[in-house]
Protein backbone atom coordinates (compact mmCIF):
# COMPACT_ATOMS: atom_id res chain seq x y z
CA UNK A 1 -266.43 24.39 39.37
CA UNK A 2 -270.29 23.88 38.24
CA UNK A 3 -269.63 19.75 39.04
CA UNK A 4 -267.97 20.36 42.43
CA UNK A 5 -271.03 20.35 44.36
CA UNK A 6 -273.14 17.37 42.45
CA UNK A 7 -269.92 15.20 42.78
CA UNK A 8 -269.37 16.62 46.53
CA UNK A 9 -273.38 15.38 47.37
CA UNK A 10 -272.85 12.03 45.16
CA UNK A 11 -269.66 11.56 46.64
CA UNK A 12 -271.96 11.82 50.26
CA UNK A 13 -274.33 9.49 49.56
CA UNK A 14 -271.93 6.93 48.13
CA UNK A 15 -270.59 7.06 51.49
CA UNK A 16 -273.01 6.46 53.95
CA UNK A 17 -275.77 4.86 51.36
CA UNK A 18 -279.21 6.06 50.54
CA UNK A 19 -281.28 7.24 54.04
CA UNK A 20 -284.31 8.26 52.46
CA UNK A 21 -286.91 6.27 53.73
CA UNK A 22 -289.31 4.19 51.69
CA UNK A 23 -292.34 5.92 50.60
CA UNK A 24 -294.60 3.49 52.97
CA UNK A 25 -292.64 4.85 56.21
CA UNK A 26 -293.21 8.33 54.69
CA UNK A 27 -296.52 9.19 56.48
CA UNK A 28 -294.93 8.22 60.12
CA UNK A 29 -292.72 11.14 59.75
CA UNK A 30 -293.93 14.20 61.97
CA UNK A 31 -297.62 12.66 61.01
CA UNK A 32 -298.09 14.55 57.80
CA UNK A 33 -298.79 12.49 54.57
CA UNK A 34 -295.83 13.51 51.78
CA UNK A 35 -297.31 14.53 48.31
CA UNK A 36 -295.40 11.13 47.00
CA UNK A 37 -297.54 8.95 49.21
CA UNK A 38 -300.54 10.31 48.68
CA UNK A 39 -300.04 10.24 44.89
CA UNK A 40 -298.61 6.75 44.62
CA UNK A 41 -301.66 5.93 47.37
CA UNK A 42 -304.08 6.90 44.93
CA UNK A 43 -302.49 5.27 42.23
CA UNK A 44 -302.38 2.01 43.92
CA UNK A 45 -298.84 1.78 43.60
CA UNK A 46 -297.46 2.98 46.97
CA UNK A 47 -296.13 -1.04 47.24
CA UNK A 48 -293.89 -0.51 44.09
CA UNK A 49 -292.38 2.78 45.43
CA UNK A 50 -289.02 1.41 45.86
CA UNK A 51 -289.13 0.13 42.46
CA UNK A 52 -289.97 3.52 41.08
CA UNK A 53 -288.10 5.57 42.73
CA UNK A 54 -284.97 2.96 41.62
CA UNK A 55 -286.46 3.69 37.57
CA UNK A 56 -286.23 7.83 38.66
CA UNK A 57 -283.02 7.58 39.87
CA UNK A 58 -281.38 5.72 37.11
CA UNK A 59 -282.58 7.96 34.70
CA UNK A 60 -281.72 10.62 36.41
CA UNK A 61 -277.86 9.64 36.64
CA UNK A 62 -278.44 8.45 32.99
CA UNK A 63 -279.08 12.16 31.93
CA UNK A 64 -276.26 13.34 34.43
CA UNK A 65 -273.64 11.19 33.29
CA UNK A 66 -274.81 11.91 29.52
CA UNK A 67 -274.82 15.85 30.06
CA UNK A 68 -271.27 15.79 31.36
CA UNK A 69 -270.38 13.51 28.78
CA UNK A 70 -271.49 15.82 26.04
CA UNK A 71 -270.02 18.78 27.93
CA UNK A 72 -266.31 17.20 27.80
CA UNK A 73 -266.62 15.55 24.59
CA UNK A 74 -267.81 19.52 23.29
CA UNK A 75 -265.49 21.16 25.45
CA UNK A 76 -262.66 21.50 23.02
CA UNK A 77 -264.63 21.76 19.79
CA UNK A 78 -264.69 25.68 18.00
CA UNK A 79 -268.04 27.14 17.67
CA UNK A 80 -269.00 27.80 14.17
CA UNK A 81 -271.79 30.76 13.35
């Protein structure tokens, strides 16, 4: 029950692809400047923000895909105290 709604929203994006729009376009929404462009602005790596957000997301499935690993691979084993 606790992975329905991750693999419901991965499922979703799979789909119809990633929407989100690259950090650049970010400050043409609404007119406000996101938190992301102004930090990666500062930074001086707003150009690369397609490139890091790629790096986040990896390891973000990378610890996702480990977690449930472990959970299944632990599911069946007896807790000792």
């Amino acid at each position: 029950m606790q992975l329905s709604f991750p693999l419901v929203i991965a499922f979703s994006f799979f789909r119809h692809g990633d929407k989100f729009p690259p950090m650049s376009s970010c400050a043409g929404l609404g007119g406000i400047i996101c938190d992301w462009h102004f930090i990666l602005g500062r930074a001086g790596l707003l150009n690369r923000d397609q490139g890091i957000g790629n790096v986040v997301w990896c390891a973000g499935f990378a610890v996702i895909a480990y977690s449930v690993f472990r959970g299944i691979s632990s599911a069946g084993e007896e807790k000792t105290e």
